[in-house]
Protein backbone atom coordinates (compact mmCIF):
# COMPACT_ATOMS: atom_id res chain seq x y z
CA UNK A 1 -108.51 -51.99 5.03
CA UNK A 2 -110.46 -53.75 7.85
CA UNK A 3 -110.09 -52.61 11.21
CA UNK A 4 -109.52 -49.24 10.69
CA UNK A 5 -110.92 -45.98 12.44
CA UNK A 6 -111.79 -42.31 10.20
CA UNK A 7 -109.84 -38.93 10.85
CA UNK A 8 -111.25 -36.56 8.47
CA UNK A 9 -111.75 -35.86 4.73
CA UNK A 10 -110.07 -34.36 1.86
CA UNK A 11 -111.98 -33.14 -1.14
CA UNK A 12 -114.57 -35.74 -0.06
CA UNK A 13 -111.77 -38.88 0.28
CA UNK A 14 -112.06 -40.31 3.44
CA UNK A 15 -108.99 -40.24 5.33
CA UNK A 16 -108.66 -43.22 8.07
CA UNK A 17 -105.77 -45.09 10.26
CA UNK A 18 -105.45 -48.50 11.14
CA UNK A 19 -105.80 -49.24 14.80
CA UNK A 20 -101.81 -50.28 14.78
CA UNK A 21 -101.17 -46.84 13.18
CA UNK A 22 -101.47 -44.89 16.61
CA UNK A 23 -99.84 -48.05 18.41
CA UNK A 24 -96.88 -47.49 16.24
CA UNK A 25 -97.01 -43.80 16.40
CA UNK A 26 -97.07 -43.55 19.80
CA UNK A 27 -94.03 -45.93 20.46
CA UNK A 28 -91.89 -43.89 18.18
CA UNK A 29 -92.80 -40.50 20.21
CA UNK A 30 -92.46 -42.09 23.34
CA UNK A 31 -89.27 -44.22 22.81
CA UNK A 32 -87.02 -42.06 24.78
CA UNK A 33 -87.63 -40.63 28.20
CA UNK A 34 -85.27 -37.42 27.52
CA UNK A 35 -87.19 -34.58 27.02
CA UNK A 36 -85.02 -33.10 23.52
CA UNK A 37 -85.34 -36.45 22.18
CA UNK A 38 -89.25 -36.78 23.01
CA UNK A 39 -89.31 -33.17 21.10
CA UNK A 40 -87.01 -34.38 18.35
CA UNK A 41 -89.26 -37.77 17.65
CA UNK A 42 -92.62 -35.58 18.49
CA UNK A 43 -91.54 -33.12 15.47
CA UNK A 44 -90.03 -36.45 13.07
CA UNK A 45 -93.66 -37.72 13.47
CA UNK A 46 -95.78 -34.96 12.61
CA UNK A 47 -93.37 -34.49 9.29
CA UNK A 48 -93.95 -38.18 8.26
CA UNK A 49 -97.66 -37.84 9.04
CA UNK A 50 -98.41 -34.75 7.13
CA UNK A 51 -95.71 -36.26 4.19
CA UNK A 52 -97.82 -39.66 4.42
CA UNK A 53 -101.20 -38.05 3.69
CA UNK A 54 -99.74 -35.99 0.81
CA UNK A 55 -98.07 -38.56 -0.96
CA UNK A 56 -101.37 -40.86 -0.97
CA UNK A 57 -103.81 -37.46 -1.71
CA UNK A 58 -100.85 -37.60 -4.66
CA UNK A 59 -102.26 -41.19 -5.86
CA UNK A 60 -106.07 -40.51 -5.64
CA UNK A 61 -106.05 -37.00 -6.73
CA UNK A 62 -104.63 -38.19 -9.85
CA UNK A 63 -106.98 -41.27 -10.09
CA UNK A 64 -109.80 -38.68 -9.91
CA UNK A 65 -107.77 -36.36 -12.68
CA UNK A 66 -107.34 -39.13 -14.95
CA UNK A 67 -111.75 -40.24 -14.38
CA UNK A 68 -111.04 -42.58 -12.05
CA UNK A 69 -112.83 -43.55 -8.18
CA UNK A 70 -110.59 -42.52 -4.89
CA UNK A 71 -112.47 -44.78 -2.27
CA UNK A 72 -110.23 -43.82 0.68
CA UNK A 73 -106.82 -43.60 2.53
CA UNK A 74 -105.79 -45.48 5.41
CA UNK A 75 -102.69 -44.94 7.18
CA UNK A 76 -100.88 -47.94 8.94
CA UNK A 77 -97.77 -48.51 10.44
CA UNK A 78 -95.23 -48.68 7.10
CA UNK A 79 -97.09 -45.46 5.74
CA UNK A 80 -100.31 -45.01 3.35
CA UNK A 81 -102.23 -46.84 0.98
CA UNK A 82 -104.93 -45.27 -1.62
CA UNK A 83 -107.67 -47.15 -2.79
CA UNK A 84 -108.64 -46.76 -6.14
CA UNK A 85 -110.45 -47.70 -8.91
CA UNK A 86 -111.76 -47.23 -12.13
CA UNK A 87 -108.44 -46.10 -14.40
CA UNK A 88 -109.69 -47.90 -17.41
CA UNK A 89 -106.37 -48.02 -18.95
CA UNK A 90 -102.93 -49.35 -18.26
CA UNK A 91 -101.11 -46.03 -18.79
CA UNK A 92 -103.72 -44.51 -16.79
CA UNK A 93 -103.09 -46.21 -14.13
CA UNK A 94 -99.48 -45.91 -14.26
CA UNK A 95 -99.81 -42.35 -13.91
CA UNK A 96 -101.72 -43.19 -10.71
CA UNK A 97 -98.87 -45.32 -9.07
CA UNK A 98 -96.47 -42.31 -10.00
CA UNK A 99 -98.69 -39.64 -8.94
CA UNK A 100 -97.70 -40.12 -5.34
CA UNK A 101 -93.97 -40.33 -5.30
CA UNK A 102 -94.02 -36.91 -7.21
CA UNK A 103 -95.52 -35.52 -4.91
CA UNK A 104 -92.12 -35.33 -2.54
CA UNK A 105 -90.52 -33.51 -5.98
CA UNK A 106 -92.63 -30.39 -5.63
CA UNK A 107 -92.73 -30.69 -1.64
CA UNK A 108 -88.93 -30.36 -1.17
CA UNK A 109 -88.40 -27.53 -3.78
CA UNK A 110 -90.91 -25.08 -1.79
CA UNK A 111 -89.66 -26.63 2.04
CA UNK A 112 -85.86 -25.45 0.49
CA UNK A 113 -87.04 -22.24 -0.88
CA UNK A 114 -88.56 -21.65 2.99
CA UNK A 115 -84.94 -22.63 4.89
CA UNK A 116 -83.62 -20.20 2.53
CA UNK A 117 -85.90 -17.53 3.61
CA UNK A 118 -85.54 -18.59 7.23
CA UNK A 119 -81.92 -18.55 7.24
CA UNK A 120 -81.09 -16.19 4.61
CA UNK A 121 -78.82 -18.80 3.08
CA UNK A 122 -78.64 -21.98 1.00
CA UNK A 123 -76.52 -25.26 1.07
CA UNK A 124 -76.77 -27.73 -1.12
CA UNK A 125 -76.27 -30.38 2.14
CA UNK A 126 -80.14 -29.28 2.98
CA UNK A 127 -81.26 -31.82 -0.04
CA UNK A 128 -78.99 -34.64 0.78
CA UNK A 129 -80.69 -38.32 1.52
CA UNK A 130 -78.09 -39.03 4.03
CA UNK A 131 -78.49 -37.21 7.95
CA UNK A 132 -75.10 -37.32 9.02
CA UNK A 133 -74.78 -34.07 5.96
CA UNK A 134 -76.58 -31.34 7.52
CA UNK A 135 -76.29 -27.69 6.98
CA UNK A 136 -75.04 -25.62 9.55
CA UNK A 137 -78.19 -24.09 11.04
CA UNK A 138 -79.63 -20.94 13.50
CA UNK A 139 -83.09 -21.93 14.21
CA UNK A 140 -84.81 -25.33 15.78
CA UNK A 141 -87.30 -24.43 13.10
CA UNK A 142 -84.76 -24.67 10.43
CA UNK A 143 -83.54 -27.76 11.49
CA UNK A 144 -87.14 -28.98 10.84
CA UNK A 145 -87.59 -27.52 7.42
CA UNK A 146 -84.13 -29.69 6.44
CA UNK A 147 -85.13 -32.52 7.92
CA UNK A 148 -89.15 -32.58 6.48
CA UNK A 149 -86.98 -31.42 3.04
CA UNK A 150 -84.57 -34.62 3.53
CA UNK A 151 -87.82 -36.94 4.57
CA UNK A 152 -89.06 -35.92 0.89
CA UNK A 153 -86.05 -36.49 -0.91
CA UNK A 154 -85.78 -40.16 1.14
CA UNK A 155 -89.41 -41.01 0.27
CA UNK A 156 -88.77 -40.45 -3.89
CA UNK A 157 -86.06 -41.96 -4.14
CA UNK A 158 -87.53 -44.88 -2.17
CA UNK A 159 -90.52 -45.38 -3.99
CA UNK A 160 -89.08 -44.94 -7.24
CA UNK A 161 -85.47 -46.54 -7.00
CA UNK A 162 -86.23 -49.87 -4.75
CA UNK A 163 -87.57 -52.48 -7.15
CA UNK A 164 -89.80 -54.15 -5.43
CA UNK A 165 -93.45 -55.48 -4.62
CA UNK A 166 -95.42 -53.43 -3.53
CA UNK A 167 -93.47 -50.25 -3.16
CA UNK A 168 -94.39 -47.98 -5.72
CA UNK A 169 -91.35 -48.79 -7.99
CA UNK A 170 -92.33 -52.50 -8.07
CA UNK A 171 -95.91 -51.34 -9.42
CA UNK A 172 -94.52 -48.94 -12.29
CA UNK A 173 -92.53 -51.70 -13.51
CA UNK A 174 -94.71 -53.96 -13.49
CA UNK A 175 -97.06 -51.67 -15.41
CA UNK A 176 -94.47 -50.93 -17.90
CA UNK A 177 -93.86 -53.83 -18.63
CA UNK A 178 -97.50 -54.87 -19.56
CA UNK A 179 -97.95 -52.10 -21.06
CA UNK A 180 -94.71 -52.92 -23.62
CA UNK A 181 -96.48 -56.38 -24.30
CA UNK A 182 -94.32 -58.54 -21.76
CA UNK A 183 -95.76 -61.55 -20.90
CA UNK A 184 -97.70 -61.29 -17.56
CA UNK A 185 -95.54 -64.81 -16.27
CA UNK A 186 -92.24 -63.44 -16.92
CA UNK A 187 -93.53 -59.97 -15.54
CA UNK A 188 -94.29 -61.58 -12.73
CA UNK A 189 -90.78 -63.74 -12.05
CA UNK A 190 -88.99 -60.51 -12.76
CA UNK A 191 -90.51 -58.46 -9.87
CA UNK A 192 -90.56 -61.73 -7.63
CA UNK A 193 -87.15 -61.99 -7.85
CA UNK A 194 -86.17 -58.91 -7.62
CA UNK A 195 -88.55 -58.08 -4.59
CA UNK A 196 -86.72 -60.76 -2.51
CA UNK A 197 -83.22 -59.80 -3.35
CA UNK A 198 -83.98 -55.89 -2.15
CA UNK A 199 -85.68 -57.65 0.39
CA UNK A 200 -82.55 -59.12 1.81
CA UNK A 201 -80.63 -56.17 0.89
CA UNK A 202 -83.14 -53.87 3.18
CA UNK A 203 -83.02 -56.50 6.22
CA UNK A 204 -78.92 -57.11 6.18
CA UNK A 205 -77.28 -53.67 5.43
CA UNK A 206 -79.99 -51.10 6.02
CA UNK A 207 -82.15 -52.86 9.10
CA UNK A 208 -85.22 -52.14 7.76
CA UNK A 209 -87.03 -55.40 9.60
CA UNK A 210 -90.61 -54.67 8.94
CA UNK A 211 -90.22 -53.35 5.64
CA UNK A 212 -88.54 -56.26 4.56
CA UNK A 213 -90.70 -58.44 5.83
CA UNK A 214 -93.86 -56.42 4.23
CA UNK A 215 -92.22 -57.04 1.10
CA UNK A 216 -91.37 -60.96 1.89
CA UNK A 217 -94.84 -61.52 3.18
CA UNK A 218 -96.50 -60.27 -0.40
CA UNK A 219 -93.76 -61.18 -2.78
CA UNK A 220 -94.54 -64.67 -1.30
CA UNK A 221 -98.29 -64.42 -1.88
CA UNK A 222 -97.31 -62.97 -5.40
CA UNK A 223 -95.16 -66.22 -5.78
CA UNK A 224 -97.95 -68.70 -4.15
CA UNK A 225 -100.55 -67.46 -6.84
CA UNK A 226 -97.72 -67.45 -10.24
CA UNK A 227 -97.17 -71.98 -8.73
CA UNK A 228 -100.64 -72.65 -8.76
CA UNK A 229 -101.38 -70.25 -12.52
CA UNK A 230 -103.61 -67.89 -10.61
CA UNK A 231 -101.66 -64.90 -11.39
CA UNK A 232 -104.82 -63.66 -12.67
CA UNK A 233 -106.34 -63.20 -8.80
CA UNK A 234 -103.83 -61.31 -7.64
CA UNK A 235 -104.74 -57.27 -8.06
CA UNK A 236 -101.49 -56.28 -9.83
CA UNK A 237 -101.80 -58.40 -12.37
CA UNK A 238 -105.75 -58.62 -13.10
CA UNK A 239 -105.50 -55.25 -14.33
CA UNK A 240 -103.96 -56.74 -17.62
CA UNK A 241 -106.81 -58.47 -18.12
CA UNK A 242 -109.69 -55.62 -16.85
CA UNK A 243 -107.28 -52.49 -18.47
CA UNK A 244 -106.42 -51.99 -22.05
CA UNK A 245 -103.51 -50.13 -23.40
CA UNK A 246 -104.19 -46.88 -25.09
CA UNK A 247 -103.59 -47.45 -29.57
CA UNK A 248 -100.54 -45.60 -30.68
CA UNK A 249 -101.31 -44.05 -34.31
CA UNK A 250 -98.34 -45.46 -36.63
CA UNK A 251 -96.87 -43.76 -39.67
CA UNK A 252 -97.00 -46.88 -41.73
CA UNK A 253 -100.86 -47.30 -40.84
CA UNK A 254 -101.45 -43.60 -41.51
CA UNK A 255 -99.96 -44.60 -45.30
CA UNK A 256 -102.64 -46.38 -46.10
CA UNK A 257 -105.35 -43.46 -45.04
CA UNK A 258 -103.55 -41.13 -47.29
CA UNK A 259 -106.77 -39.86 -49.28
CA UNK A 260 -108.12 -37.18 -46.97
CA UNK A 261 -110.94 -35.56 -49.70
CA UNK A 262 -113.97 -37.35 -47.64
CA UNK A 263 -113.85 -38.66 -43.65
CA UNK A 264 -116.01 -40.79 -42.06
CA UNK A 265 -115.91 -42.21 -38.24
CA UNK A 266 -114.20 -45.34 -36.82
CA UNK A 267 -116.90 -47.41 -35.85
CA UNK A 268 -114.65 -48.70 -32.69
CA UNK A 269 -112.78 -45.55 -31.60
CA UNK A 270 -114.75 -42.69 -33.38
CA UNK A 271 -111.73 -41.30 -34.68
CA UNK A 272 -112.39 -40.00 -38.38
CA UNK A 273 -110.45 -41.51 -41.28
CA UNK A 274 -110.50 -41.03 -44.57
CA UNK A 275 -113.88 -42.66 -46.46
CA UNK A 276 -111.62 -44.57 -48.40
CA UNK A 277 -110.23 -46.17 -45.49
CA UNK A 278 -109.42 -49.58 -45.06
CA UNK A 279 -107.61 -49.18 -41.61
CA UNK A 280 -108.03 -47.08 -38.98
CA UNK A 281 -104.86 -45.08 -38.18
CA UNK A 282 -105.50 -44.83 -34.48
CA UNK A 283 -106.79 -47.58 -33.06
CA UNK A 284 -105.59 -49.96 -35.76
CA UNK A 285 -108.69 -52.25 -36.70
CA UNK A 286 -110.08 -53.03 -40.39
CA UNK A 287 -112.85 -50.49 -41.11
């Protein structure tokens, strides 16, 4: 992203904000002049920033895993994004997109385990989504543990429950669906429409004006580029042209490679086969 200062690295990934990210940050902290609720939002902004960084390290780490490129991280006002490249596969990079919202999974078990350890007792009310349900606590640190364990539980379901473009939900279906053979046009209507009905949703009931107008803003680009049959510029849907899907091995392909005296390779996946062969089980091509 353009415009955007570095912070530090993490196993070599470049870690950077946009210059609206400390704007933002500092309006949040600052907001209120009394001094608990300067604490209160000082605290709430160090969770989300340390929460931020780990979901995103959550997306490149597992690019890297998987073979793939983790350019960088850049933090900006509605959170993180992780730029990366190089998945070679439509499944791999579906792992990618769900490699960050995971992350919170993990991240709330151990930040539970620690309240109990603080406070020498456990309520279910600590993993709640919802504020008003807090357990009944003795320490201010406490109350910070529940709240960075509530942030995590807010954050999955978020990016994996909200159906739209470009949350991380929006992505994995997308991917899915190319990756089950659905046309990339009626992929694409799907998660448009859906994107601006959780859209609305978002801005009426919940408030949430700049999210919803994030996702308005690039479900209308999305929608701009399916009009004018460009779908193929946009990046969420060039990958099903750039990325494969991985061949599944069928039994009723394997039938025919029953004769297993002699092998020889595939000449397109290298998987051995029978020399009698006249398809290859695996990736499913005439020999």
């Amino acid at each position: 992203m353009k415009d955007s200062f570095y912070l530090f690295r993490f196993r070599d990934i470049p870690i950077k904000a946009h210059w609206t990210f400390p704007l933002f940050a500092a309006f949040w902290i600052f907001r209120d002049s009394d001094p608990q609720a300067f604490r209160f939002n000082l605290g709430f902004a160090a969770i989300l920033f340390v929460t931020v960084i780990l979901h995103e390290l959550g997306h490149a780490l597992t690019a890297r895993s998987i073979g793939g490129v983790a350019k960088e991280i850049v933090l900006w006002p509605l959170g993180g994004l992780a730029y990366t490249t190089h998945h070679r596969t439509l499944q791999n990079s579906l792992k990618v997109t769900l490699g960050g919202p995971l992350v919170h999974l993990p991240l709330a078990v151990i930040l539970g385990l620690a309240v109990y350890l603080v406070e020498g007792s456990f309520s279910w009310l600590t993993f709640s989504p919802f504020y008003s349900q807090m357990p009944a606590v003795s320490h201010m640190a406490t109350l910070y543990l529940v709240i960075a364990v509530k942030v995590q539980v807010i954050l999955f379901l978020f990016n994996m429950c909200v159906p739209a473009y470009p949350l991380d939900c929006g992505h994995a279906i997308v991917k899915v669906a190319l990756i089950r053979g659905v046309s990339v046009e009626k992929t694409a209507r799907f998660i448009i429409g859906a994107s601006f009905i959780v859209a609305l949703v978002l801005l009426l009931y919940f408030r949430l004006f700049l999210v919803s107008a994030f996702i308005i803003y690039e479900t209308w680009r999305l929608y701009q580029l399916m009009r004018a049959g460009a779908l193929n510029e946009h990046p969420l849907f060039a990958m099903a042209h750039s990325l494969r899907s991985e061949p599944r091995a069928r039994k009723s392909h394997l039938k025919l490679v029953a004769n297993k005296t002699a092998e020889r390779t595939c000449p397109h996946c290298g998987q051995a086969v029978p020399a009698k062969a006249q398809m290859c089980g695996r990736c499913e091509r005439m020999l």
